[in-house]
PDB file of N, CA and C in Angstrom:
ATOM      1  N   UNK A   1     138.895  96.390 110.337  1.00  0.00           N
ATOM      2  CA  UNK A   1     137.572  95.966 109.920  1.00  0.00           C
ATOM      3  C   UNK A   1     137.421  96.297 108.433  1.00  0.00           C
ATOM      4  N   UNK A   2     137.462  95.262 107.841  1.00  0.00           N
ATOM      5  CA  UNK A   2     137.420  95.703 106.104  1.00  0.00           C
ATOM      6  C   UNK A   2     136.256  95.888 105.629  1.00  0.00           C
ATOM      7  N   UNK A   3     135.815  96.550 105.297  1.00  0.00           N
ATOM      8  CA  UNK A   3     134.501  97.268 104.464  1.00  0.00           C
ATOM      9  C   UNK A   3     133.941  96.088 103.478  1.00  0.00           C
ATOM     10  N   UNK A   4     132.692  95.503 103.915  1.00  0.00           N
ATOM     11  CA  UNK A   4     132.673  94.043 103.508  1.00  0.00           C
ATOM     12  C   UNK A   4     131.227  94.483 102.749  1.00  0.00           C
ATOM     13  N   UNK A   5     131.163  93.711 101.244  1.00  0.00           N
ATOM     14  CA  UNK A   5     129.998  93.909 100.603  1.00  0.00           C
ATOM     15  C   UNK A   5     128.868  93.199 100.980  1.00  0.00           C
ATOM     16  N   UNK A   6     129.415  92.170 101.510  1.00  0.00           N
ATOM     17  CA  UNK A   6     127.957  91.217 102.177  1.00  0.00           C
ATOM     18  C   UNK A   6     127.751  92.234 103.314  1.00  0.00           C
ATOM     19  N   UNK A   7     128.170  92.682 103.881  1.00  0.00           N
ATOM     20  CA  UNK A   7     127.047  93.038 105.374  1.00  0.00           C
ATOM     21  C   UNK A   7     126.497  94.355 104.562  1.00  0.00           C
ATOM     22  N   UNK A   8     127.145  94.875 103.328  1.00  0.00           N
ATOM     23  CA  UNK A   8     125.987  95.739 102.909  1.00  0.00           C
ATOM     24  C   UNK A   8     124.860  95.363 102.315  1.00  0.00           C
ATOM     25  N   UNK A   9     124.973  94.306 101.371  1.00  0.00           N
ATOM     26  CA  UNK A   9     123.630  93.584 100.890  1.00  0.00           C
ATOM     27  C   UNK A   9     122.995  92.878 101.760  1.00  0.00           C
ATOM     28  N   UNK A  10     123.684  92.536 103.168  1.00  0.00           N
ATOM     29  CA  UNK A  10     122.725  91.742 104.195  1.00  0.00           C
ATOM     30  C   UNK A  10     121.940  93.032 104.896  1.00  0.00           C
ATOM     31  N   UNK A  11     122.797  94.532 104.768  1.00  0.00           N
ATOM     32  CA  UNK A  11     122.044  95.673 105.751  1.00  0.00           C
ATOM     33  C   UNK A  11     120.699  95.797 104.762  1.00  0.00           C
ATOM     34  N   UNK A  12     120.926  95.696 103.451  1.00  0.00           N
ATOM     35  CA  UNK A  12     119.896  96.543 102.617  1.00  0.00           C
ATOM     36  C   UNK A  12     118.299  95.401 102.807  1.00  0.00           C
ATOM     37  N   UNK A  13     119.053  93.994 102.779  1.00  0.00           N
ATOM     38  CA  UNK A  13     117.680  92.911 103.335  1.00  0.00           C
ATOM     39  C   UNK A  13     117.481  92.498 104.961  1.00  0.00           C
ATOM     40  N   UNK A  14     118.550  93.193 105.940  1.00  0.00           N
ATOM     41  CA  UNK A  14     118.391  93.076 107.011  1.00  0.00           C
ATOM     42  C   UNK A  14     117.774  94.177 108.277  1.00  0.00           C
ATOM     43  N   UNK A  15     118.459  95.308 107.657  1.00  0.00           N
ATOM     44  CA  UNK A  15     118.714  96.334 108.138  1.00  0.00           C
ATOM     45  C   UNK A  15     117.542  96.744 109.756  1.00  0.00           C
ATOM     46  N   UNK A  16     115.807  96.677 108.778  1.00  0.00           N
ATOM     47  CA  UNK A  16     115.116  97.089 109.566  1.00  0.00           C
ATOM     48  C   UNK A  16     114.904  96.484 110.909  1.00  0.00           C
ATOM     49  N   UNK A  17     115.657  95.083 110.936  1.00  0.00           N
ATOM     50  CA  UNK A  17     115.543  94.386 111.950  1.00  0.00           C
ATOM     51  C   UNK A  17     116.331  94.430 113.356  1.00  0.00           C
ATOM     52  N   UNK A  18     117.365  95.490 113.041  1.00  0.00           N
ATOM     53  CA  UNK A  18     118.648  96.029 113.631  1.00  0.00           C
ATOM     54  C   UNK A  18     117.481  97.202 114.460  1.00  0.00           C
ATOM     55  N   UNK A  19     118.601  97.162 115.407  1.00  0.00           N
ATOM     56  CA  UNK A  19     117.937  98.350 116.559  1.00  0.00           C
ATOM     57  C   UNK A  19     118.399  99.384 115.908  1.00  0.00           C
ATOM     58  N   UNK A  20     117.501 100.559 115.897  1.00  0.00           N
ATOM     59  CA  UNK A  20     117.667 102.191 115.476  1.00  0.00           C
ATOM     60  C   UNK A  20     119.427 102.244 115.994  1.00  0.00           C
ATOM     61  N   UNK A  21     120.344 102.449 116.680  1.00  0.00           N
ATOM     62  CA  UNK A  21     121.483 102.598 116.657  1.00  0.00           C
ATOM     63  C   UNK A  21     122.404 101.720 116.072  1.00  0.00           C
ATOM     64  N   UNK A  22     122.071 100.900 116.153  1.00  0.00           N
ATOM     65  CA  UNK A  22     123.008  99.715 115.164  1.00  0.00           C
ATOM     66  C   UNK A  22     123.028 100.194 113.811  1.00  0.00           C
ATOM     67  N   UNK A  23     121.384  99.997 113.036  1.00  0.00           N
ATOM     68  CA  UNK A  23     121.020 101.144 111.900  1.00  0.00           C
ATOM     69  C   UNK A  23     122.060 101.886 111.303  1.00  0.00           C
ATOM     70  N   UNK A  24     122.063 103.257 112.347  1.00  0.00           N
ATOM     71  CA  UNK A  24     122.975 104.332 112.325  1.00  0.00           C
ATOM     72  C   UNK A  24     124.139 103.847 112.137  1.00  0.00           C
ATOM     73  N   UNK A  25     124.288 102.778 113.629  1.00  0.00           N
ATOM     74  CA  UNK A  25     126.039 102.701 113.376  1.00  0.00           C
ATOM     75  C   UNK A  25     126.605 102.399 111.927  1.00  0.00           C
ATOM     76  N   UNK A  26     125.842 100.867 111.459  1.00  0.00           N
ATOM     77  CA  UNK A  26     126.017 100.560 110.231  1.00  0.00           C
ATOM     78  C   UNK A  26     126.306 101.272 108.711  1.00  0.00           C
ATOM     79  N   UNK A  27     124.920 102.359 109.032  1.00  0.00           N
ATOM     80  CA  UNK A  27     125.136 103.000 107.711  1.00  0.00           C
ATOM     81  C   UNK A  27     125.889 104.178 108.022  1.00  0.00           C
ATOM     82  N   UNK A  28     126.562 104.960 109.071  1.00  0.00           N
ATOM     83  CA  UNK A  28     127.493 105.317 109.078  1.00  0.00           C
ATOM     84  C   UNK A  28     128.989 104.908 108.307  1.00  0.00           C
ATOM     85  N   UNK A  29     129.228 103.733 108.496  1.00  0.00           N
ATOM     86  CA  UNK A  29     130.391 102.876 108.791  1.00  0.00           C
ATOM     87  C   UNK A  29     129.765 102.517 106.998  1.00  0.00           C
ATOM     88  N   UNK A  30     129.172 102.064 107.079  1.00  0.00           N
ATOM     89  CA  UNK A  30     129.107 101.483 105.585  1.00  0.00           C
ATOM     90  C   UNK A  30     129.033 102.278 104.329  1.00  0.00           C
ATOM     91  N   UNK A  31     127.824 103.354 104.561  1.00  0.00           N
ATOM     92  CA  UNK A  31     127.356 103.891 103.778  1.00  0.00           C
ATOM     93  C   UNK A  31     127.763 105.640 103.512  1.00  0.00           C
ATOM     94  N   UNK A  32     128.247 106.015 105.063  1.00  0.00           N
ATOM     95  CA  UNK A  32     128.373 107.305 104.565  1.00  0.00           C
ATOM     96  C   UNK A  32     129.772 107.089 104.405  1.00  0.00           C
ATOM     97  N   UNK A  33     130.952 106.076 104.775  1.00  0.00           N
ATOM     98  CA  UNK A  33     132.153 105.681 105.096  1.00  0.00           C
ATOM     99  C   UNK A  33     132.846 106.819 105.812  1.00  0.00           C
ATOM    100  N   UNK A  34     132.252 106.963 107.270  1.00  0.00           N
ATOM    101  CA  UNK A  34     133.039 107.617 108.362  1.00  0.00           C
ATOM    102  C   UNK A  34     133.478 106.417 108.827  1.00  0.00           C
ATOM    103  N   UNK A  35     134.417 107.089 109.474  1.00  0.00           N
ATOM    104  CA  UNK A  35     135.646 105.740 110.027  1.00  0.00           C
ATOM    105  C   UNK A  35     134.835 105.917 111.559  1.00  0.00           C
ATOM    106  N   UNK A  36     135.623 104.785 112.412  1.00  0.00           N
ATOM    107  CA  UNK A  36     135.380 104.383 113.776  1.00  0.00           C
ATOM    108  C   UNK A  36     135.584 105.748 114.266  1.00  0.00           C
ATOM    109  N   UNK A  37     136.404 106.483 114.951  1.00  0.00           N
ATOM    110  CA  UNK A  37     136.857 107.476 115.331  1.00  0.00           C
ATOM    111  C   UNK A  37     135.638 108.794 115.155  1.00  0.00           C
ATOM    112  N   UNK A  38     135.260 109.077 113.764  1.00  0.00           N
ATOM    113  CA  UNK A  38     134.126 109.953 113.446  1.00  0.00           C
ATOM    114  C   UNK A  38     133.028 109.863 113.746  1.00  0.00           C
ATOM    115  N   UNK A  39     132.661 108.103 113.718  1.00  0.00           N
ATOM    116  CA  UNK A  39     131.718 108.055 114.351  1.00  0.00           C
ATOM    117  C   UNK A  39     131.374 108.366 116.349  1.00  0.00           C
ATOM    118  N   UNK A  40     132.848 107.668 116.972  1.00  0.00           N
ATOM    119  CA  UNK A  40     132.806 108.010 118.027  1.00  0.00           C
ATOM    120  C   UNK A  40     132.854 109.355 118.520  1.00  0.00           C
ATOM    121  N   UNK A  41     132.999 110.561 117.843  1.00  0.00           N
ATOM    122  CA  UNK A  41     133.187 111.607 118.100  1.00  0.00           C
ATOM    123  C   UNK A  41     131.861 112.317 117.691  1.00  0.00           C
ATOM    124  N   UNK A  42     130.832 111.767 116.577  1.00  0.00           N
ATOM    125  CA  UNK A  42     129.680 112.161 117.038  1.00  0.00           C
ATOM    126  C   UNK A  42     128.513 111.624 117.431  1.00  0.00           C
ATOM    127  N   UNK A  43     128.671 110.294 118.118  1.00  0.00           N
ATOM    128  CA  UNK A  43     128.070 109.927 118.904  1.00  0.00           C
ATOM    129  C   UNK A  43     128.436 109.805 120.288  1.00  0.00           C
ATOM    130  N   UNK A  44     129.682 110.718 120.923  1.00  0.00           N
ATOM    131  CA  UNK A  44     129.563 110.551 122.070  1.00  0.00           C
ATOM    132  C   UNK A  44     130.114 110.025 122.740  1.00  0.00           C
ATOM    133  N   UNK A  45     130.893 108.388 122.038  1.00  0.00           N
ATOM    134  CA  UNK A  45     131.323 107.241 122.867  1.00  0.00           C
ATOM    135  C   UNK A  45     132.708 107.094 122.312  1.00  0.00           C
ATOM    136  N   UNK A  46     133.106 105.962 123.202  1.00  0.00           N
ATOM    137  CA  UNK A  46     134.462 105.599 122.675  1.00  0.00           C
ATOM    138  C   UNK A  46     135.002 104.755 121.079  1.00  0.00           C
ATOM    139  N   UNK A  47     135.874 105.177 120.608  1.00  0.00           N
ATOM    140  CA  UNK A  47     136.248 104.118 119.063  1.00  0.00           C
ATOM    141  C   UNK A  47     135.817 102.920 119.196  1.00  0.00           C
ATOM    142  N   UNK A  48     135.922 102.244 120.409  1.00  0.00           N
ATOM    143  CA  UNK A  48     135.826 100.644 121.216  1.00  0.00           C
ATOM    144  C   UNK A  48     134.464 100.457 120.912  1.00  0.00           C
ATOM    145  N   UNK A  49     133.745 101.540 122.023  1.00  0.00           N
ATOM    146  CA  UNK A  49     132.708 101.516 121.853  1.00  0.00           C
ATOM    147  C   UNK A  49     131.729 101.072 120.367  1.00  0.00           C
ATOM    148  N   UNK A  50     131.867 102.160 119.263  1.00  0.00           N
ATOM    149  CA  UNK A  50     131.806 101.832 117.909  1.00  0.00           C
ATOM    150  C   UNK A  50     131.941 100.458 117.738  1.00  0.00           C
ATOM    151  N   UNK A  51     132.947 100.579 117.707  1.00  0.00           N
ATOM    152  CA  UNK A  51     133.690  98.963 116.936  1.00  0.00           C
ATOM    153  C   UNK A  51     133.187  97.880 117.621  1.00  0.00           C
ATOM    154  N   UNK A  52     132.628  97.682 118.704  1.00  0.00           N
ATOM    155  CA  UNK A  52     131.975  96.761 119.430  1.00  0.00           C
ATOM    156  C   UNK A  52     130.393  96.624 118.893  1.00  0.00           C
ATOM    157  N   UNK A  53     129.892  97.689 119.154  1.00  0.00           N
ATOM    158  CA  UNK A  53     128.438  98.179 118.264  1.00  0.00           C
ATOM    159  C   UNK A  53     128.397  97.079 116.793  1.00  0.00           C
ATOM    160  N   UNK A  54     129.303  97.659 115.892  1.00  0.00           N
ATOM    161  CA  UNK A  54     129.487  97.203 114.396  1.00  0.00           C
ATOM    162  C   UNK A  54     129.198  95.932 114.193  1.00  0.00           C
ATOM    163  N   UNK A  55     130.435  95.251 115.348  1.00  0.00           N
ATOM    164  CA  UNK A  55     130.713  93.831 115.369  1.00  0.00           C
ATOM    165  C   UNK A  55     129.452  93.355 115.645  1.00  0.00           C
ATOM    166  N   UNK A  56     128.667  93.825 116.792  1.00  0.00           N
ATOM    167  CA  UNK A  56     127.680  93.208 116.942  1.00  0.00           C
ATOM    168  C   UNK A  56     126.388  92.795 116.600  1.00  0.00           C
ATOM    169  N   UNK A  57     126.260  94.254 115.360  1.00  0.00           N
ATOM    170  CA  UNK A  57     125.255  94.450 114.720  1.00  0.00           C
ATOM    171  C   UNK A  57     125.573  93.527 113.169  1.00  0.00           C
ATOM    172  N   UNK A  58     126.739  93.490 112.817  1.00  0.00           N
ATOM    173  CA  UNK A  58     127.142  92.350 111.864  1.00  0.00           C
ATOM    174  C   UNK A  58     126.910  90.991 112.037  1.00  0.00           C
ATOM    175  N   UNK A  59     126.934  90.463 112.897  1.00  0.00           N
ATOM    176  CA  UNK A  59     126.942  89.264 113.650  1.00  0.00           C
ATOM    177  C   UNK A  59     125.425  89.110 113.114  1.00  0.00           C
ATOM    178  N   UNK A  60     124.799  90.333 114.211  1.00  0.00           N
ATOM    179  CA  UNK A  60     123.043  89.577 113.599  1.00  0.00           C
ATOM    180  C   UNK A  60     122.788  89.537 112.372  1.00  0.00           C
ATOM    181  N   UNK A  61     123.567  90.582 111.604  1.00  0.00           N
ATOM    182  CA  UNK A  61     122.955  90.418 110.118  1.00  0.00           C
ATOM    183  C   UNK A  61     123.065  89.009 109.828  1.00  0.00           C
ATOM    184  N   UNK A  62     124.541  87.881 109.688  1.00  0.00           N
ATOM    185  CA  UNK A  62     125.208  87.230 109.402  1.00  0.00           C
ATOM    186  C   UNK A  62     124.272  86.166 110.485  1.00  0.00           C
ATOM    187  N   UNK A  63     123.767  86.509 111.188  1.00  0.00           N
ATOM    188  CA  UNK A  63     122.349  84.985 111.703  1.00  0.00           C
ATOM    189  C   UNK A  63     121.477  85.306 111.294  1.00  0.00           C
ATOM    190  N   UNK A  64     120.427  86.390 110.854  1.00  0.00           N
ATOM    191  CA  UNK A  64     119.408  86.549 110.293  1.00  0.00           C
ATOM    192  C   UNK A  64     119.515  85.804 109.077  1.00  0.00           C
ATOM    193  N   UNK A  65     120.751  85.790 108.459  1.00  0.00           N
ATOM    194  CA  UNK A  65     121.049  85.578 106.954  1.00  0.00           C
ATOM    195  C   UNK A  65     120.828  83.905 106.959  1.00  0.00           C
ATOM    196  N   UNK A  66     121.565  83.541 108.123  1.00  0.00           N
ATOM    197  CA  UNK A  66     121.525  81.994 108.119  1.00  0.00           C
ATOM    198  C   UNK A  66     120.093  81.158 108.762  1.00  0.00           C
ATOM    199  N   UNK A  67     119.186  82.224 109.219  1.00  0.00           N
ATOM    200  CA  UNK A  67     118.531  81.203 109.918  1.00  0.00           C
ATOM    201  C   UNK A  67     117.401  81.572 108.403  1.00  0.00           C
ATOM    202  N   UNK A  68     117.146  82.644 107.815  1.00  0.00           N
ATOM    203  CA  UNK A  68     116.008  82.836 106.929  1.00  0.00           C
ATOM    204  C   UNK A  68     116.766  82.868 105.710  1.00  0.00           C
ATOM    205  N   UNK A  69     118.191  83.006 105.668  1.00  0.00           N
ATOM    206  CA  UNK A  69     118.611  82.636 104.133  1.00  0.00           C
ATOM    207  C   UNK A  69     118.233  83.971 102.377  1.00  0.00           C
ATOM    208  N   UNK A  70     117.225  84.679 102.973  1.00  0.00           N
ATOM    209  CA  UNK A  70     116.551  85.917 101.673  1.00  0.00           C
ATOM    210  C   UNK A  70     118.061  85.649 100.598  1.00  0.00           C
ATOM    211  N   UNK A  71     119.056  86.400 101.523  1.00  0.00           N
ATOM    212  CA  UNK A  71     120.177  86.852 100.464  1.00  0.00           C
ATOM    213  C   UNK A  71     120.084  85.809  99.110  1.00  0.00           C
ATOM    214  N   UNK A  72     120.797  84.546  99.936  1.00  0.00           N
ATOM    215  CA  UNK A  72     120.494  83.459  99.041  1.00  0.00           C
ATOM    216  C   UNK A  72     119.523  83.226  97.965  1.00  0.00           C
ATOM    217  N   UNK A  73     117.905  83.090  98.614  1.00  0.00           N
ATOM    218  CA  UNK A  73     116.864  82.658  97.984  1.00  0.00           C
ATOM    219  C   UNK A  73     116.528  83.943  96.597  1.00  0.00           C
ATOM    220  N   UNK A  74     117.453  84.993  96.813  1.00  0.00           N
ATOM    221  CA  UNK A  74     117.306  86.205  95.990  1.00  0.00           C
ATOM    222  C   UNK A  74     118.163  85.992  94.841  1.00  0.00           C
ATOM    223  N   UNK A  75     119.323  85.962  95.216  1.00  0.00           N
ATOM    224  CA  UNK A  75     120.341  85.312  94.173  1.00  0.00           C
ATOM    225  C   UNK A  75     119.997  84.050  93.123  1.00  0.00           C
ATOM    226  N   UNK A  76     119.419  83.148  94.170  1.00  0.00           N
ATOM    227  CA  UNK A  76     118.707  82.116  92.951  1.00  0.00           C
ATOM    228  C   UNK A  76     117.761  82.416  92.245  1.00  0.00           C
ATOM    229  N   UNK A  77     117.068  83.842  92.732  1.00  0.00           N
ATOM    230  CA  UNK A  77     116.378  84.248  91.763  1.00  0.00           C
ATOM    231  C   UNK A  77     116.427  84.845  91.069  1.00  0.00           C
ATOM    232  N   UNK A  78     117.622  85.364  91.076  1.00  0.00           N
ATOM    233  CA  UNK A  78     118.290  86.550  90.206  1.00  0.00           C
ATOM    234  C   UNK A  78     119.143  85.771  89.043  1.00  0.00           C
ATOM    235  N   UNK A  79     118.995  84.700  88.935  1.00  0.00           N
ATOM    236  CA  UNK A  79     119.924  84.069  87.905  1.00  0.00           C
ATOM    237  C   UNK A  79     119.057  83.182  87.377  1.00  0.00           C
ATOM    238  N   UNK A  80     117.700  82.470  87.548  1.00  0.00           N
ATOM    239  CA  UNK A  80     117.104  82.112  87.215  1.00  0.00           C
ATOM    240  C   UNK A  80     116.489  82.821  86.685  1.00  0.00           C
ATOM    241  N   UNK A  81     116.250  84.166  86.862  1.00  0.00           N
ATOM    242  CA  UNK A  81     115.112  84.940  85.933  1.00  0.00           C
ATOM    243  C   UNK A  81     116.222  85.398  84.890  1.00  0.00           C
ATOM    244  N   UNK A  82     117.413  85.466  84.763  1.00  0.00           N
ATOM    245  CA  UNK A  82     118.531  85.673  83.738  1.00  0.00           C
ATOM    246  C   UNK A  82     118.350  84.375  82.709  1.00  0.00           C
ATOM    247  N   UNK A  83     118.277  83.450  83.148  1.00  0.00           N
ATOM    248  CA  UNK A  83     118.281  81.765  82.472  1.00  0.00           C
ATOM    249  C   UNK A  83     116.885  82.261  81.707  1.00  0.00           C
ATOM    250  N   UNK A  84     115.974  82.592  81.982  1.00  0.00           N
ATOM    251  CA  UNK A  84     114.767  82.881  81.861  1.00  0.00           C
ATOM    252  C   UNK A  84     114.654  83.465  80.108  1.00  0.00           C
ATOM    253  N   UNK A  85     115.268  84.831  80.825  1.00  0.00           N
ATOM    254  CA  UNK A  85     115.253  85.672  79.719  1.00  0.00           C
ATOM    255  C   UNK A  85     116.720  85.185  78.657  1.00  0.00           C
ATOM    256  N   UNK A  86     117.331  84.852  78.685  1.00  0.00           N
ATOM    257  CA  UNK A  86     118.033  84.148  77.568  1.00  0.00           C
ATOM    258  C   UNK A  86     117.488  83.053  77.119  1.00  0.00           C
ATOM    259  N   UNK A  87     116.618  82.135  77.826  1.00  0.00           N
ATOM    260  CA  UNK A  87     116.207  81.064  77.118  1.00  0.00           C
ATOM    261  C   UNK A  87     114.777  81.502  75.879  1.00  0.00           C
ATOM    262  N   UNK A  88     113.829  82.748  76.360  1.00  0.00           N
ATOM    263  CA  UNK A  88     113.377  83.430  75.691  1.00  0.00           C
ATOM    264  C   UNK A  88     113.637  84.050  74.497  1.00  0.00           C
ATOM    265  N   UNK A  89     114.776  84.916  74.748  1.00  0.00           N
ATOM    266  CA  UNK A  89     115.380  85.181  73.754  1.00  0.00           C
ATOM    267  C   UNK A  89     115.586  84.212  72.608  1.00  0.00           C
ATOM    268  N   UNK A  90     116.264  82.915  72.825  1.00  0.00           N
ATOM    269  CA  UNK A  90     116.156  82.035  71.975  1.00  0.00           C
ATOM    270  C   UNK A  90     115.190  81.358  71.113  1.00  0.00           C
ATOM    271  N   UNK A  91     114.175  81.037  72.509  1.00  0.00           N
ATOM    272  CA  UNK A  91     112.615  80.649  71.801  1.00  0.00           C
ATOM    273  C   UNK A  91     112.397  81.957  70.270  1.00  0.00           C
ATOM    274  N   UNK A  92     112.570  83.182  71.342  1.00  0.00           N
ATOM    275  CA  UNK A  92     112.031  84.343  70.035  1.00  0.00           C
ATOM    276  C   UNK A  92     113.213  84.180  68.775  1.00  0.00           C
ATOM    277  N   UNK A  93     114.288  83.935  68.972  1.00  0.00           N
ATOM    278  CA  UNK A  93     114.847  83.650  67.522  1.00  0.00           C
ATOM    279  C   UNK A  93     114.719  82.933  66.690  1.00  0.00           C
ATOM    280  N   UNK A  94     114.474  81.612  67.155  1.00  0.00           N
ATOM    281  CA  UNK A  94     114.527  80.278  66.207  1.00  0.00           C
ATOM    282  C   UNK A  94     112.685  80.477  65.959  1.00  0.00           C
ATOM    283  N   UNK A  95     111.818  81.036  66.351  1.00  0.00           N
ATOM    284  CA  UNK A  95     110.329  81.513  65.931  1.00  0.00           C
ATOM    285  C   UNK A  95     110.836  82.605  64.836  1.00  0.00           C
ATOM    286  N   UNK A  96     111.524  83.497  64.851  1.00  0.00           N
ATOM    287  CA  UNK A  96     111.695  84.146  64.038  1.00  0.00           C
ATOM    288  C   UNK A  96     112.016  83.767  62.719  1.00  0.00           C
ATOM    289  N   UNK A  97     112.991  82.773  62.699  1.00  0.00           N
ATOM    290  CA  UNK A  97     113.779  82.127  61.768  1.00  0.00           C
ATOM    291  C   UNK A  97     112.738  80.673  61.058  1.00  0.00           C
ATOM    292  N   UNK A  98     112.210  80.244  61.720  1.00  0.00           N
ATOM    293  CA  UNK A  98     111.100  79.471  61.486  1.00  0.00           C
ATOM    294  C   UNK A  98     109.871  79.910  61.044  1.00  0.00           C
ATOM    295  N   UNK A  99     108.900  79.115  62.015  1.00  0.00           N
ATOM    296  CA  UNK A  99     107.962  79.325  61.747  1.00  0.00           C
ATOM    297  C   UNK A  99     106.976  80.580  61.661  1.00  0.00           C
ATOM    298  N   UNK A 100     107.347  81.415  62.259  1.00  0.00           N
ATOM    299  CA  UNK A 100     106.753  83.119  62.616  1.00  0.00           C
ATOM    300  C   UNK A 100     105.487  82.863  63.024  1.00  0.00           C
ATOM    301  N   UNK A 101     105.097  82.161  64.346  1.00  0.00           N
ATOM    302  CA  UNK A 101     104.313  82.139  65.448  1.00  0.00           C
ATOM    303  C   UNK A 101     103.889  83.042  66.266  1.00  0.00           C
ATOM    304  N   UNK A 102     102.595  83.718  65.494  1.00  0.00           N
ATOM    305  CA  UNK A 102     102.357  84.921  66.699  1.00  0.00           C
ATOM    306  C   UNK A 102     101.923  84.487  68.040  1.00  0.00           C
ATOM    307  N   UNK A 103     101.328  83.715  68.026  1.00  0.00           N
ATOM    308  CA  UNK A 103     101.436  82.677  69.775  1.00  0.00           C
ATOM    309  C   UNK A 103     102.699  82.935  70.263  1.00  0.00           C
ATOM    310  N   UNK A 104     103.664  82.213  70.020  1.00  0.00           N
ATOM    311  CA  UNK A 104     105.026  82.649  70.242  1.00  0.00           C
ATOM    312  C   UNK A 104     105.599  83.776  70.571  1.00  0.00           C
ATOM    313  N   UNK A 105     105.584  84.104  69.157  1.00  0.00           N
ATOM    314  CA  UNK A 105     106.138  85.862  69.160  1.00  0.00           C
ATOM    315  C   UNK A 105     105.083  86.708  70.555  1.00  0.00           C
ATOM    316  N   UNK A 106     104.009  86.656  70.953  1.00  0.00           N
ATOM    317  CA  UNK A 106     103.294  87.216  71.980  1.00  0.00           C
ATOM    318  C   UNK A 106     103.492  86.677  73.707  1.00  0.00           C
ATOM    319  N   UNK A 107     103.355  85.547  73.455  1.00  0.00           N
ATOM    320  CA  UNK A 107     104.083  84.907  74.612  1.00  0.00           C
ATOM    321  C   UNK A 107     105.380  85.098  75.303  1.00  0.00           C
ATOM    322  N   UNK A 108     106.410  85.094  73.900  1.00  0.00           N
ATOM    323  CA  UNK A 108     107.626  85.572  74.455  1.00  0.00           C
ATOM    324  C   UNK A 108     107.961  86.910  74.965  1.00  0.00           C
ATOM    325  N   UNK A 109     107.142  88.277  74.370  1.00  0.00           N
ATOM    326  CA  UNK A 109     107.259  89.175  74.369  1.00  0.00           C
ATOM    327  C   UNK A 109     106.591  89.289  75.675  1.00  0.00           C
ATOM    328  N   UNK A 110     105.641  88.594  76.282  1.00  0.00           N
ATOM    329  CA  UNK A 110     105.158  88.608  77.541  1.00  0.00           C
ATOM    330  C   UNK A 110     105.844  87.926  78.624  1.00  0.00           C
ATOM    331  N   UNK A 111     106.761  86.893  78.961  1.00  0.00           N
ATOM    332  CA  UNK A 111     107.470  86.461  79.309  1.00  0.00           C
ATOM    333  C   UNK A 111     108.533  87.447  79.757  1.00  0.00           C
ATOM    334  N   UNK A 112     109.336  88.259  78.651  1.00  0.00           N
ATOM    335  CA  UNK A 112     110.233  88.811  78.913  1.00  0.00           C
ATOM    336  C   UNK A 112     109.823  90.444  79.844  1.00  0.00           C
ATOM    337  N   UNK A 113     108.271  90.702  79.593  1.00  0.00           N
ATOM    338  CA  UNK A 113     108.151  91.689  80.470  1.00  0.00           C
ATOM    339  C   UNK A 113     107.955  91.362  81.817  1.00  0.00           C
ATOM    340  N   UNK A 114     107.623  90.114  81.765  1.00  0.00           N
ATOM    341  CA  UNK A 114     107.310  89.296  83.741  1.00  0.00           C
ATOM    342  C   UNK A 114     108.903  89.326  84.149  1.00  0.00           C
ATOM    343  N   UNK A 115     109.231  89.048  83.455  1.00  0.00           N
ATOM    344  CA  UNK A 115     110.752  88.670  84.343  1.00  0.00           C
ATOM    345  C   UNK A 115     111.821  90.117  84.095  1.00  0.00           C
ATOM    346  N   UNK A 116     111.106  91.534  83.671  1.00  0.00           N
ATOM    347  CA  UNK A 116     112.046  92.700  83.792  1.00  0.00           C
ATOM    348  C   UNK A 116     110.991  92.974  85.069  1.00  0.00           C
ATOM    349  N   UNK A 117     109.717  93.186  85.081  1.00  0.00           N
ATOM    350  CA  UNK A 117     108.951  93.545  86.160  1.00  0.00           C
ATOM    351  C   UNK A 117     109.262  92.784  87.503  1.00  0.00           C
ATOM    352  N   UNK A 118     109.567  91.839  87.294  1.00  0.00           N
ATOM    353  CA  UNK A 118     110.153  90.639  88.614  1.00  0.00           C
ATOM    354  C   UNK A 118     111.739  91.099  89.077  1.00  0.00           C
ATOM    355  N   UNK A 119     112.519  91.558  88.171  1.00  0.00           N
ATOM    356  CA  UNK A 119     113.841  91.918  88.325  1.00  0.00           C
ATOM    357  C   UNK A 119     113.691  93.310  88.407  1.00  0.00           C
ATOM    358  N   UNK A 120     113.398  93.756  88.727  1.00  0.00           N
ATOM    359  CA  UNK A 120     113.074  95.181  89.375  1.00  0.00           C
ATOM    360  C   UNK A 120     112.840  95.502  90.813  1.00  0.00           C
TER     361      UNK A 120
END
């Protein structure tokens, strides 16, 4: 089972939706990186056991993801508010170099704080 970065960014937008042991299992396995075995030894059950758990609790992440999509709709927003602030940036240079528009110059400077407050 390879230690996969999507089911960690799907746990961090999925997570709460997972049953309290899945939870555990997950951020065991993911986050504290105990192996199958460690975990089965302090929870009680078999490696199988675990590894069945994991699988299963991955699975939902990986339909939650597809039927509501967040991961996605986050990413497009995470690069659009990048497009954002570089296209800003630009506006504020060629104002600089030009005309020296405090409309501008204020606008942009407001712009670029919506989209650090949004990317946060």
């Amino acid at each position: 089972m390879a230690k996969d970065l999507d089911i960690i960014v799907l746990f961090d937008i999925y997570g709460d939706m997972l049953t309290q042991k899945q939870q555990d299992f997950i951020g065991y396995y993911y986050n504290d990186d105990l192996s199958l075995a460690e975990i089965a030894e302090n929870e009680g059950i078999t490696r199988q056991g675990v590894r069945d758990a994991i699988k299963r609790a991955e699975a939902q992440l990986f339909a939650f993801e597809e039927h509501l999509g967040l991961r996605d709709r986050l990413e497009k927003t995470r690069r659009g508010l990048e497009e954002i602030s570089e296209l800003t940036k630009l506006i504020d240079e060629v104002n600089r170099r030009t005309i020296l528009s405090r409309e501008i110059n204020d606008a942009t400077a407001r712009i670029s704080a919506l989209t650090q407050i949004i990317s946060e």
